[in-house]
N, C-alpha and C. Protein backbone atom coordinates (compact mmCIF):
# COMPACT_ATOMS: atom_id res chain seq x y z
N UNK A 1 24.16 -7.21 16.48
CA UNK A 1 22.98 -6.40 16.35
C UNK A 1 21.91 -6.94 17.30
N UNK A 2 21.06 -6.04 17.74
CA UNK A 2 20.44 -6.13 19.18
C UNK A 2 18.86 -6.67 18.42
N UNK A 3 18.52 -7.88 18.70
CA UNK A 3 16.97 -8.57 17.91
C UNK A 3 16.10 -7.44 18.90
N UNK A 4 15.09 -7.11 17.93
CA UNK A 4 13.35 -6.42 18.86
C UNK A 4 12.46 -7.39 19.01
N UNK A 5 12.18 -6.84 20.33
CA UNK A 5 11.28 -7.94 20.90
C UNK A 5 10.27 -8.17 19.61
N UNK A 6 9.63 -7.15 19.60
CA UNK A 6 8.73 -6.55 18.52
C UNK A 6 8.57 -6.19 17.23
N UNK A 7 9.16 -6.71 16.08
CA UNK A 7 9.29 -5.84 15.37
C UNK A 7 8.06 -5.13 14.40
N UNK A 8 7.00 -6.11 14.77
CA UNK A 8 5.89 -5.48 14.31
C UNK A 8 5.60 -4.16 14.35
N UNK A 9 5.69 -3.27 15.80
CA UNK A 9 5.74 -2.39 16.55
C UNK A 9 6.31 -1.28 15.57
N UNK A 10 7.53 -1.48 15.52
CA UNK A 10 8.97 -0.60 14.70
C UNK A 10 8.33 -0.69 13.28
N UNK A 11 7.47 -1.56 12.49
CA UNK A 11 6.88 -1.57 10.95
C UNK A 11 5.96 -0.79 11.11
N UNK A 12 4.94 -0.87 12.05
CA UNK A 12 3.93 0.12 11.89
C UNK A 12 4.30 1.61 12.13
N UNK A 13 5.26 1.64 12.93
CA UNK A 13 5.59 3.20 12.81
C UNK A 13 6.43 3.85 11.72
N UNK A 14 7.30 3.03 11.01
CA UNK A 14 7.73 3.36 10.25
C UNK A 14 6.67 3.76 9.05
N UNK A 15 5.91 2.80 8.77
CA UNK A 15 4.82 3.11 8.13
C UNK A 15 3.95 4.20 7.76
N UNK A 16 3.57 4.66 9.80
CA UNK A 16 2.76 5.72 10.00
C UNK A 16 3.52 7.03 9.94
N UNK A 17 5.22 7.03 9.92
CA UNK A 17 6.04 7.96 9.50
C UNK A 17 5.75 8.32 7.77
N UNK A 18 6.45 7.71 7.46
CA UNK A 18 6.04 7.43 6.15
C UNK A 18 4.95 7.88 5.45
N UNK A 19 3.82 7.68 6.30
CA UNK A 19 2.42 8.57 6.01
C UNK A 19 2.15 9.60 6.33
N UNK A 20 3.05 10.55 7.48
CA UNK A 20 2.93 11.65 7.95
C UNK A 20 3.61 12.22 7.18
N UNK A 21 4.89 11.69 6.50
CA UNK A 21 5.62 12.46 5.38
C UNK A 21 4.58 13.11 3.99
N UNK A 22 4.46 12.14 3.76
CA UNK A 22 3.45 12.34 2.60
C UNK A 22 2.28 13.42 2.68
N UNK A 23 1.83 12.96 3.67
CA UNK A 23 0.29 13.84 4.10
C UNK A 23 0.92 15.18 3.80
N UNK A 24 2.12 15.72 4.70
CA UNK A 24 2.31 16.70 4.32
C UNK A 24 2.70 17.71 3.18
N UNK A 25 3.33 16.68 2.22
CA UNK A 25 3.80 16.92 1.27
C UNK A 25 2.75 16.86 0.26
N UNK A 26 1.90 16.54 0.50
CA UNK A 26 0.50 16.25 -0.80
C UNK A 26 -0.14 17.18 -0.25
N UNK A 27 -0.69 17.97 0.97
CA UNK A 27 -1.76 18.46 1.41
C UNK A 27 -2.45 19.40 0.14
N UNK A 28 -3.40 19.95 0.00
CA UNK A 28 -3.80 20.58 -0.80
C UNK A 28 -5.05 21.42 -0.15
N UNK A 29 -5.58 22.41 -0.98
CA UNK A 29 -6.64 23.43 -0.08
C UNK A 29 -7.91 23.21 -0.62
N UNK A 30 -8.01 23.17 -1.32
CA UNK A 30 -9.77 22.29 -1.97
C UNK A 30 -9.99 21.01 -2.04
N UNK A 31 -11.33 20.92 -1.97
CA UNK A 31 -12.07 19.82 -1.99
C UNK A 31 -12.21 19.34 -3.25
N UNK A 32 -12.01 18.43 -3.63
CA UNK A 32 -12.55 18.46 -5.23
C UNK A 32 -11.52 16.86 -5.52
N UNK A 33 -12.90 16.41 -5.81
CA UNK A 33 -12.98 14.48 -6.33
C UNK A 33 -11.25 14.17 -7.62
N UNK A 34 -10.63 13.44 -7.38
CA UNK A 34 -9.88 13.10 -8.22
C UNK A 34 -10.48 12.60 -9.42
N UNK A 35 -9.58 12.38 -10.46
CA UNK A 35 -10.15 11.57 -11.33
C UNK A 35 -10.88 10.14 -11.08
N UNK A 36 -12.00 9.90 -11.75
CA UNK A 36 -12.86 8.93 -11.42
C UNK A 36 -12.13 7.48 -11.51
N UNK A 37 -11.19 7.38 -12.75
CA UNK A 37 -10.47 6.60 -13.09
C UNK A 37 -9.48 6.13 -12.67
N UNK A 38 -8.62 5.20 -12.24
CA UNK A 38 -7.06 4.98 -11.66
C UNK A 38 -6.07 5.32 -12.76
N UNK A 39 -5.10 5.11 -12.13
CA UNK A 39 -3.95 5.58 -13.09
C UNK A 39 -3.89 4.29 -14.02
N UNK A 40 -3.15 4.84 -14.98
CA UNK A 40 -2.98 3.49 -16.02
C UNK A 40 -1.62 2.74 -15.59
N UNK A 41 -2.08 1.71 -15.10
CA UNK A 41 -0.48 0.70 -14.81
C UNK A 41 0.14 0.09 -15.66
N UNK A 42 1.64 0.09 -15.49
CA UNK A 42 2.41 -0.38 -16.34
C UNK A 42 3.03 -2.02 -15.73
N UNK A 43 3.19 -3.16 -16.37
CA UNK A 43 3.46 -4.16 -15.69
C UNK A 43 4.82 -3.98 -15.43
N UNK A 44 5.32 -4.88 -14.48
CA UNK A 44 6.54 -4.99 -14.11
C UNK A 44 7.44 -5.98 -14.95
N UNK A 45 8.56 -5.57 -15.45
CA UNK A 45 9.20 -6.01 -16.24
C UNK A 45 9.88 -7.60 -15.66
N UNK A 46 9.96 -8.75 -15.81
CA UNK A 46 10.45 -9.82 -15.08
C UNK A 46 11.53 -9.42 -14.73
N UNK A 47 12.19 -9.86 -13.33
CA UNK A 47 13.80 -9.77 -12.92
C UNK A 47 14.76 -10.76 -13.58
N UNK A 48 15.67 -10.50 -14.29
CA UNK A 48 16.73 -11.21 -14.99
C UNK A 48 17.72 -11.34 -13.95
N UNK A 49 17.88 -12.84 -13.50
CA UNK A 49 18.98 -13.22 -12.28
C UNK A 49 19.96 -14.14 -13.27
N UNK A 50 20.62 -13.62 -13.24
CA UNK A 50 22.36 -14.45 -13.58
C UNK A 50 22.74 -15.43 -12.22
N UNK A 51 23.53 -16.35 -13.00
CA UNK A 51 23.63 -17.37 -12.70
C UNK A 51 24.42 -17.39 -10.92
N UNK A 52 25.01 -16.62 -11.08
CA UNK A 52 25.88 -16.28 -9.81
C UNK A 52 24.82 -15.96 -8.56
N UNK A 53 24.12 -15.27 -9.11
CA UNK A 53 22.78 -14.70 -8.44
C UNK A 53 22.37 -15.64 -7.51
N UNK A 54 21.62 -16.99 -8.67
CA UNK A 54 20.70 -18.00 -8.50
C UNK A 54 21.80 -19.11 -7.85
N UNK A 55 22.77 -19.07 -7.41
CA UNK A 55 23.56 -19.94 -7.02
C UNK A 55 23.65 -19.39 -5.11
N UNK A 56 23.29 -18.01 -5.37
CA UNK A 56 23.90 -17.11 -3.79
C UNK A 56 22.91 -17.19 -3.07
N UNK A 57 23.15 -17.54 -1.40
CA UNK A 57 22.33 -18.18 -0.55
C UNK A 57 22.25 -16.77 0.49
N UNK A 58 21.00 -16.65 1.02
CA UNK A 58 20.88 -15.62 2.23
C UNK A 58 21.25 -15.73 3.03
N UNK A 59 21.95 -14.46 3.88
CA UNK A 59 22.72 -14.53 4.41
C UNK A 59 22.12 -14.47 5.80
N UNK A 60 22.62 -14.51 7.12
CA UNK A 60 21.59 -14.16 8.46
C UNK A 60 22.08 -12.60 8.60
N UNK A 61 20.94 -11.82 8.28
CA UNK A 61 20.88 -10.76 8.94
C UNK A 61 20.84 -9.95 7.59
N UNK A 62 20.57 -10.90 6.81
CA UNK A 62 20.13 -10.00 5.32
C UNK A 62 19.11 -8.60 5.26
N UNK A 63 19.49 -7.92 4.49
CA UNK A 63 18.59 -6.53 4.59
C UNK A 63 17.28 -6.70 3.60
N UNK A 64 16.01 -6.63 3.95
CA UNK A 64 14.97 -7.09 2.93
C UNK A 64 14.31 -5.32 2.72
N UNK A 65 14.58 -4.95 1.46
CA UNK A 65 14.08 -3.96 0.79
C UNK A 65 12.62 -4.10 0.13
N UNK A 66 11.11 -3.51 0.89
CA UNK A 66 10.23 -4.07 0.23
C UNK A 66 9.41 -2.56 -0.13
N UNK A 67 9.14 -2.44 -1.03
CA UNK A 67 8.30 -1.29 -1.83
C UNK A 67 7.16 -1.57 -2.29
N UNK A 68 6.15 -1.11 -1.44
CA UNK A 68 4.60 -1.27 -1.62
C UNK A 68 4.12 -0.21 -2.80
N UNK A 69 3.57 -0.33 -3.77
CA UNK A 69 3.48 0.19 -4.89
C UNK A 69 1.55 0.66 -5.07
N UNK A 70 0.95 1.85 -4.46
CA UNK A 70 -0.43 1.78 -4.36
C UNK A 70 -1.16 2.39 -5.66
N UNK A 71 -1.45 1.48 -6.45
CA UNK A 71 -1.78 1.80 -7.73
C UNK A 71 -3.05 2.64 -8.10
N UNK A 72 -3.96 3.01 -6.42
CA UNK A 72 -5.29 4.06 -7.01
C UNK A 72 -4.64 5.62 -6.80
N UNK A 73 -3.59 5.68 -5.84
CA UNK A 73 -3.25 7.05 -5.67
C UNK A 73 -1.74 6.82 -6.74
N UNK A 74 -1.20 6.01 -7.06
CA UNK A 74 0.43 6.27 -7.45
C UNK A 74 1.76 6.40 -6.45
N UNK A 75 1.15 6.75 -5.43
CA UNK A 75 2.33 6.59 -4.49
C UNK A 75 2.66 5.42 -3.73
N UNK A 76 4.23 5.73 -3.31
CA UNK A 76 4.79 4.22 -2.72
C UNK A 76 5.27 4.38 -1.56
N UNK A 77 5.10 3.27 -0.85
CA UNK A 77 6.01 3.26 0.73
C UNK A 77 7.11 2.27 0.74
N UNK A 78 8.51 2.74 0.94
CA UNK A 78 9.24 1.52 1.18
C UNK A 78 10.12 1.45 2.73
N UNK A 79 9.51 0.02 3.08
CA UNK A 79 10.21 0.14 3.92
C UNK A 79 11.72 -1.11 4.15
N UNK A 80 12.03 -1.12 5.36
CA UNK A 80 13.88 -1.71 5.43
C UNK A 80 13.46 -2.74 6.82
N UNK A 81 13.42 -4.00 6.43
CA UNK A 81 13.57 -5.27 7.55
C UNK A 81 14.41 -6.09 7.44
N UNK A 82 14.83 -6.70 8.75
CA UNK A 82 15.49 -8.25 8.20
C UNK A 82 15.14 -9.06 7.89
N UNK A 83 15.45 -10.32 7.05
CA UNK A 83 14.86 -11.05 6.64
C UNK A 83 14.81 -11.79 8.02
N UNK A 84 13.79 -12.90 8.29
CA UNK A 84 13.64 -13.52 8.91
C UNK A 84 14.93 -14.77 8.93
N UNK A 85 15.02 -15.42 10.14
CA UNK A 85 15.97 -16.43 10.28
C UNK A 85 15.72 -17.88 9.46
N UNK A 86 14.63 -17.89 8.99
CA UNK A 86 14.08 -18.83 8.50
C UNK A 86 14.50 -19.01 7.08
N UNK A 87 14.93 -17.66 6.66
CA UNK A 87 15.56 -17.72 5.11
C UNK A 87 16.98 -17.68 5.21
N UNK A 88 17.40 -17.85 5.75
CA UNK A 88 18.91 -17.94 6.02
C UNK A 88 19.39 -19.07 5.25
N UNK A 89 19.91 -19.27 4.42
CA UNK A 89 20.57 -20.18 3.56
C UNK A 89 19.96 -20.46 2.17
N UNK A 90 18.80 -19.51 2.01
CA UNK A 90 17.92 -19.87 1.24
C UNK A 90 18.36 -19.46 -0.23
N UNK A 91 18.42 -20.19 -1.38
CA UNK A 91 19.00 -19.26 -2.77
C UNK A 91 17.41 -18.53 -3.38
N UNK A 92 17.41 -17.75 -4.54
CA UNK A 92 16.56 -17.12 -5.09
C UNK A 92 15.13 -17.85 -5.16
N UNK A 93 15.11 -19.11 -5.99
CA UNK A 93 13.87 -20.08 -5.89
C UNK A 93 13.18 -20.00 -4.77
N UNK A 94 13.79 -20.15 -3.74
CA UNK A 94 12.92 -20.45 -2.17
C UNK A 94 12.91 -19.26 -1.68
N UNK A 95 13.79 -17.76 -2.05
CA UNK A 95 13.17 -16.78 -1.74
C UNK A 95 11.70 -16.25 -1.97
N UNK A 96 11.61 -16.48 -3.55
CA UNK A 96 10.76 -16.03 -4.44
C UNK A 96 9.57 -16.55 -3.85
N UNK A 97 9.55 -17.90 -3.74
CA UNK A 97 8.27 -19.25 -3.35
C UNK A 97 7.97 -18.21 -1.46
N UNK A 98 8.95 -18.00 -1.01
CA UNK A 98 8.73 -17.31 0.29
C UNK A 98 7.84 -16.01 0.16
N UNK A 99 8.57 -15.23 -0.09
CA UNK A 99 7.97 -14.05 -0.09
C UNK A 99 6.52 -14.03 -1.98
N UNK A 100 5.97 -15.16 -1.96
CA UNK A 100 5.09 -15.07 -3.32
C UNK A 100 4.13 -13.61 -3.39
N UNK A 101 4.14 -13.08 -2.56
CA UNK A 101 3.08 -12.19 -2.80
C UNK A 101 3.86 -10.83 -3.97
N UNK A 102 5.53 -10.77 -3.77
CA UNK A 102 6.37 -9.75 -4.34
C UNK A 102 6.83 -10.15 -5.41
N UNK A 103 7.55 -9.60 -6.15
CA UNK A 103 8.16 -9.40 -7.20
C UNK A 103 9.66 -9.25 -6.62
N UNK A 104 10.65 -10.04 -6.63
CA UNK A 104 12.43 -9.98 -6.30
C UNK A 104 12.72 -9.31 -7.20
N UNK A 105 13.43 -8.02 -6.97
CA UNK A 105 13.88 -7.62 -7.95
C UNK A 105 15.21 -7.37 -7.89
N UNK A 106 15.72 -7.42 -6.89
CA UNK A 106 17.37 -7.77 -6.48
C UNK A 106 17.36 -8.83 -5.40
N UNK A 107 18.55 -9.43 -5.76
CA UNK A 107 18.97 -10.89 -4.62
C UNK A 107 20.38 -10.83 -4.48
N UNK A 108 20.75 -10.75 -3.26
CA UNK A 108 22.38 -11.08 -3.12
C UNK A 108 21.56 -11.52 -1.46
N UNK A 109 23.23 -12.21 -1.32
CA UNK A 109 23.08 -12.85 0.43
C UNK A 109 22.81 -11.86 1.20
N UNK A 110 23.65 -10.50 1.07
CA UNK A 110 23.63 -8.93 2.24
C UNK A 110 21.99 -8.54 1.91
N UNK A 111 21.20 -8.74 0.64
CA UNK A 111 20.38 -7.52 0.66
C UNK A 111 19.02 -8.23 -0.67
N UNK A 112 17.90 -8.43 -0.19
CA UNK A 112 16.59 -8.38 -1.42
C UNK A 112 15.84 -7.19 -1.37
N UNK A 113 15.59 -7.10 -2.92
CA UNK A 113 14.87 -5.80 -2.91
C UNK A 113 13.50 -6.60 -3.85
N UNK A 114 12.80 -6.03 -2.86
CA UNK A 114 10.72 -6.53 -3.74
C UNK A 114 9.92 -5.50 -3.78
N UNK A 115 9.46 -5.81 -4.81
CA UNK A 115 8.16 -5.02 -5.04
C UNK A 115 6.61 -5.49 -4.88
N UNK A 116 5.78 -4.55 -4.70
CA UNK A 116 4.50 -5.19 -4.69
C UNK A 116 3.84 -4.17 -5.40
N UNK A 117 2.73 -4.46 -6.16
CA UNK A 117 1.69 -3.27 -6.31
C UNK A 117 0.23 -4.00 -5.73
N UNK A 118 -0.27 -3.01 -5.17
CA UNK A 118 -1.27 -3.26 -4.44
C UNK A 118 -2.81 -1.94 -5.09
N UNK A 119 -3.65 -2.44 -5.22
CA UNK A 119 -4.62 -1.79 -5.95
C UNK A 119 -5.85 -1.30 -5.04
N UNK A 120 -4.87 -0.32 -3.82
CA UNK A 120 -5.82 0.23 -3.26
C UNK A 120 -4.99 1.76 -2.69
N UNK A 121 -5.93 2.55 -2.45
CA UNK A 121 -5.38 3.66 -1.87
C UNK A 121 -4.19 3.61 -0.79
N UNK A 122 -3.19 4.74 -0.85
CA UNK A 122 -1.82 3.72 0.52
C UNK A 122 -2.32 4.83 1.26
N UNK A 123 -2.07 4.71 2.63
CA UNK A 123 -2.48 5.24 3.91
C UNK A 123 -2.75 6.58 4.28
N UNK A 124 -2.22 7.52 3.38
CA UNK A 124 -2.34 8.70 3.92
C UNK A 124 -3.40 9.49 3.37
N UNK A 125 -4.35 8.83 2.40
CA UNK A 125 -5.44 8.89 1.82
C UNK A 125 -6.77 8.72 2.62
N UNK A 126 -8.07 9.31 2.76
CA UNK A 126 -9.38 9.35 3.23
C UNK A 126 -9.78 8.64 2.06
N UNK A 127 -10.81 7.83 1.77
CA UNK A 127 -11.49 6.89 0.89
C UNK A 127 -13.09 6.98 1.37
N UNK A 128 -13.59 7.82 0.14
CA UNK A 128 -15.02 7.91 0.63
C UNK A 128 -15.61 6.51 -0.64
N UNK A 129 -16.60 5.59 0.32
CA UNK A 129 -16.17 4.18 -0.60
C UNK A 129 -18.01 3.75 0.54
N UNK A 130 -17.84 2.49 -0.49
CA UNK A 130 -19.68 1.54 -0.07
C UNK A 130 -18.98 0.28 0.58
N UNK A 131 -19.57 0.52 1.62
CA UNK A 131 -19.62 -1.14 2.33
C UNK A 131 -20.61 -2.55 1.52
N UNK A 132 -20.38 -3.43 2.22
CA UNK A 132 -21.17 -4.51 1.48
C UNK A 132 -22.89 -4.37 1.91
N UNK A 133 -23.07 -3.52 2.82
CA UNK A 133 -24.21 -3.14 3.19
C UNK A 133 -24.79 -1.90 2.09
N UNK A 134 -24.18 -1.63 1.47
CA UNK A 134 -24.64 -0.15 0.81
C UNK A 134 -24.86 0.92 1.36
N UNK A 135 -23.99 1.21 2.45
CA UNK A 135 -23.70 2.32 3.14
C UNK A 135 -22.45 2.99 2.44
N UNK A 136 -22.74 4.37 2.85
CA UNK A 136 -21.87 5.22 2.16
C UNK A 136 -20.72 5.61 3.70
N UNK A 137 -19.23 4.94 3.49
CA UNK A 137 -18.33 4.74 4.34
C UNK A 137 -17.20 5.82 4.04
N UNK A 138 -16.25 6.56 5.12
CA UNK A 138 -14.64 6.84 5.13
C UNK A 138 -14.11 5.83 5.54
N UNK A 139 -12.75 5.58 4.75
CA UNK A 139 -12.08 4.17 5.08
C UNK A 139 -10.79 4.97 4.67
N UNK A 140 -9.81 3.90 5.57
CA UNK A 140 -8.44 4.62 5.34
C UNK A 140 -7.83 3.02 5.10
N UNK A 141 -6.65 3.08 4.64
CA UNK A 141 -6.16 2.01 4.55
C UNK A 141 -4.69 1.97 5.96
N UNK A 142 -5.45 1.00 6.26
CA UNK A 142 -4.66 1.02 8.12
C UNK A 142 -3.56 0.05 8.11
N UNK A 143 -3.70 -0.69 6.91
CA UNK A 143 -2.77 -2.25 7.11
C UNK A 143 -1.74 -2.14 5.93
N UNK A 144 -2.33 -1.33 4.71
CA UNK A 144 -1.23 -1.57 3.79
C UNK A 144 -1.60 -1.76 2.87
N UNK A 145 -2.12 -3.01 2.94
CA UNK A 145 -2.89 -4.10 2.07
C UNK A 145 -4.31 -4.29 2.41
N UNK A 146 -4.84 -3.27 3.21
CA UNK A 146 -6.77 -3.71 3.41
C UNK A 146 -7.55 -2.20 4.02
N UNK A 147 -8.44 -1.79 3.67
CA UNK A 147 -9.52 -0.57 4.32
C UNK A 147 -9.86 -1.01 5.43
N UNK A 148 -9.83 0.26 6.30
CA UNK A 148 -10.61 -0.48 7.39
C UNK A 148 -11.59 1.09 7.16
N UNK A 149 -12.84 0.94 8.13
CA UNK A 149 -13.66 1.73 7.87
C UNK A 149 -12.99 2.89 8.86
N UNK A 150 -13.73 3.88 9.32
CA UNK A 150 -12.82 5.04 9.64
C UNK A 150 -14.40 5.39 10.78
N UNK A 151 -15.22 5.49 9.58
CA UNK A 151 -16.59 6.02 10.01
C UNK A 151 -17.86 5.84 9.05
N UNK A 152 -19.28 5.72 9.52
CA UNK A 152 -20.24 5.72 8.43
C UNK A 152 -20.72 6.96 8.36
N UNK A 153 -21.43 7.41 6.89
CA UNK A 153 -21.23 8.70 6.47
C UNK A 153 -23.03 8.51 7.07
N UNK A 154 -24.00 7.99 7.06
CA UNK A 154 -25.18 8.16 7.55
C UNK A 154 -26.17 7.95 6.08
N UNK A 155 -25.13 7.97 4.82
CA UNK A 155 -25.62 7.93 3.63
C UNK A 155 -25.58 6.56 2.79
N UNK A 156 -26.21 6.10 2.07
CA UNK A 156 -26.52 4.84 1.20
C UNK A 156 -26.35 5.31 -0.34
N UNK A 157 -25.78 4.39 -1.12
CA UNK A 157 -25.67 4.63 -2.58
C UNK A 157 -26.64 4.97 -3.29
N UNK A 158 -28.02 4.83 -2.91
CA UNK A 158 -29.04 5.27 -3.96
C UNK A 158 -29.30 6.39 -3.52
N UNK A 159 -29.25 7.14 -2.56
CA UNK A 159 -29.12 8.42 -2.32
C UNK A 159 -28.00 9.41 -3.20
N UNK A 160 -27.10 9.21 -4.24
CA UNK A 160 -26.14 9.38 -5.48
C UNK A 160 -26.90 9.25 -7.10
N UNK A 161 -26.62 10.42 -7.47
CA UNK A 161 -27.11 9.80 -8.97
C UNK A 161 -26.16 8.81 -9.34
N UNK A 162 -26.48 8.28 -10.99
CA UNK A 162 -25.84 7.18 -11.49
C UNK A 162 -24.03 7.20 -11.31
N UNK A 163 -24.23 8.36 -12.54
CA UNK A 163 -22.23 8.52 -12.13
C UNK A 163 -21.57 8.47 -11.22
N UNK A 164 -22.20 9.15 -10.03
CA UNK A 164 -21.36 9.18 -8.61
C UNK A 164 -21.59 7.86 -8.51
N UNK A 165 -22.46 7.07 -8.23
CA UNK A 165 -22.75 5.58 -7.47
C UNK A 165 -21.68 4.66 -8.26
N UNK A 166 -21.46 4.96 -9.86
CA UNK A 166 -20.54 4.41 -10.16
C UNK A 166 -19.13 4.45 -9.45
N UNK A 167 -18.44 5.95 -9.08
CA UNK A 167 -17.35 6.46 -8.63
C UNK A 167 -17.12 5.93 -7.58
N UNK A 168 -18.06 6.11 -6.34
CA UNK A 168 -18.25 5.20 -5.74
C UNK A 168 -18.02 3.91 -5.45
N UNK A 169 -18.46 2.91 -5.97
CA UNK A 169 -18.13 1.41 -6.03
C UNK A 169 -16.86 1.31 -5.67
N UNK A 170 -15.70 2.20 -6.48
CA UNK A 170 -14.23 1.79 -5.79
C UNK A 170 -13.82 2.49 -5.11
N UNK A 171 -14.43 3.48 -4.94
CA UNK A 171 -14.28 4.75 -4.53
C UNK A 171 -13.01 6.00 -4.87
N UNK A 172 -13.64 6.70 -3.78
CA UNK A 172 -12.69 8.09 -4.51
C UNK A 172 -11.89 8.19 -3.58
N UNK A 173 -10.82 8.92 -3.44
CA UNK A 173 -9.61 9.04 -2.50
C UNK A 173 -9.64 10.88 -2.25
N UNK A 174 -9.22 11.03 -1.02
CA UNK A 174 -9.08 12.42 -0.75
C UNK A 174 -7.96 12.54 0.21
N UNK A 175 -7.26 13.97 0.00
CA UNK A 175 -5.88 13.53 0.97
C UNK A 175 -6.22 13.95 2.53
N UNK A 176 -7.56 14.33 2.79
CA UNK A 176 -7.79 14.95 4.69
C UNK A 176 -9.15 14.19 4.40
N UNK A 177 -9.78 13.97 5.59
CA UNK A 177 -11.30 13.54 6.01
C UNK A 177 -12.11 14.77 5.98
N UNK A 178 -11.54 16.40 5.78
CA UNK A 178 -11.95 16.99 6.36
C UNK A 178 -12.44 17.26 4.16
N UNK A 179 -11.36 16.87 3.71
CA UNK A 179 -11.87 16.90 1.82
C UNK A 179 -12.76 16.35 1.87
N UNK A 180 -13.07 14.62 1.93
CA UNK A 180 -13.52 14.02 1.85
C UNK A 180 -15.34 14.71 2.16
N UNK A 181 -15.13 14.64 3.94
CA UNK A 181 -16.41 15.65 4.16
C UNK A 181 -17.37 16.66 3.26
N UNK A 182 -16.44 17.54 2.64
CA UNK A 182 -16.43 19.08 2.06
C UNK A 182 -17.29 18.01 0.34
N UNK A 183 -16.45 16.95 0.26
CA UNK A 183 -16.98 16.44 -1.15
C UNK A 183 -18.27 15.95 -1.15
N UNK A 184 -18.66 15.26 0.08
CA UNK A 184 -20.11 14.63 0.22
C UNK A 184 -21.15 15.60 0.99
N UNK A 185 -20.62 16.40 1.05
CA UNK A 185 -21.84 18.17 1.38
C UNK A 185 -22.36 18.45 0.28
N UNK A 186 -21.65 18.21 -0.58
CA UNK A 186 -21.33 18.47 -2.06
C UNK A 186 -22.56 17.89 -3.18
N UNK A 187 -22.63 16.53 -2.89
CA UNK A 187 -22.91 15.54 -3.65
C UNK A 187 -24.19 15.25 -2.90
């Protein structure tokens, strides 16, 4: 199998695939604020590894199954890498300690499968949201795991009555910039 120079490159597009899927499949024709609230999460049940499991070492060229889990919208991205060469021999313990940020939820030498939940909008979402300045911001989530701003709306939180400024704080999610827009004409 042929190594990429890059594989950073090949993650982000898969990614931004991934988000073009969705976008389309969620689109919707009105403007109109989601629930103020997030969804109610359920914890993840611990992974039960048998002994055979915890004995089996990674293999080189193992398949790493990782499923980003975005707990303000509910939807997930998963994507398919190799594990790095660095885990190559490695049994479950030193997987787990490796990858700490996931949840293992399958381990064999050919193949790990992880989970993450992450408690922010996943990418194909507009996020009308407050900077640490108290500016009223669009932010998209560009990395996965972090907002980046998109644009400033020209507006500040005390310009919002109470409830909205509350909604606000974590903000609200919209599936186009062009919702998002249509919501703060609005407000």
């Amino acid at each position: 199998m042929k190594k990429l120079k890059n594989p950073g490159i090949l993650h982000g597009l898969l990614l931004t695939a991934c988000a073009a899927a969705l976008t389309v499949g969620l689109m919707t024709e009105t403007a109109k604020a989601p629930e103020m609230s997030p969804p109610a999460l359920t914890a993840t049940p611990p992974v039960s590894i048998g002994a055979a499991e915890q004995k089996a070492k990674v293999a080189s060229g193992c398949e790493v199954i990782q499923t980003m889990a975005f707990t303000r919208c509910g939807h997930s991205v998963t994507r398919r890498v190799l594990a790095p060469e660095a885990l190559t021999g490695a049994d479950f313990a030193a997987s787990q300690d490796y990858y700490n940020l996931w949840q293992l939820e399958s381990f064999s030498p050919e193949r790990l499968e992880m989970r993450r939940e992450i408690p922010l909008f996943c990418p194909i979402h507009t996020v009308v949201g407050v900077n640490e300045a108290g500016d009223v911001v669009l932010t998209r989530n560009m990395y996965g795991d972090g907002m980046a701003v998109v644009r400033d709306t020209g507006r500040t939180l005390d310009s919002f009555d109470a409830d909205t400024r509350e909604a606000l704080l974590p903000g609200i999610g919209f599936d186009t910039e062009e919702q998002a827009e249509a919501w703060l004409r609005e407000h």
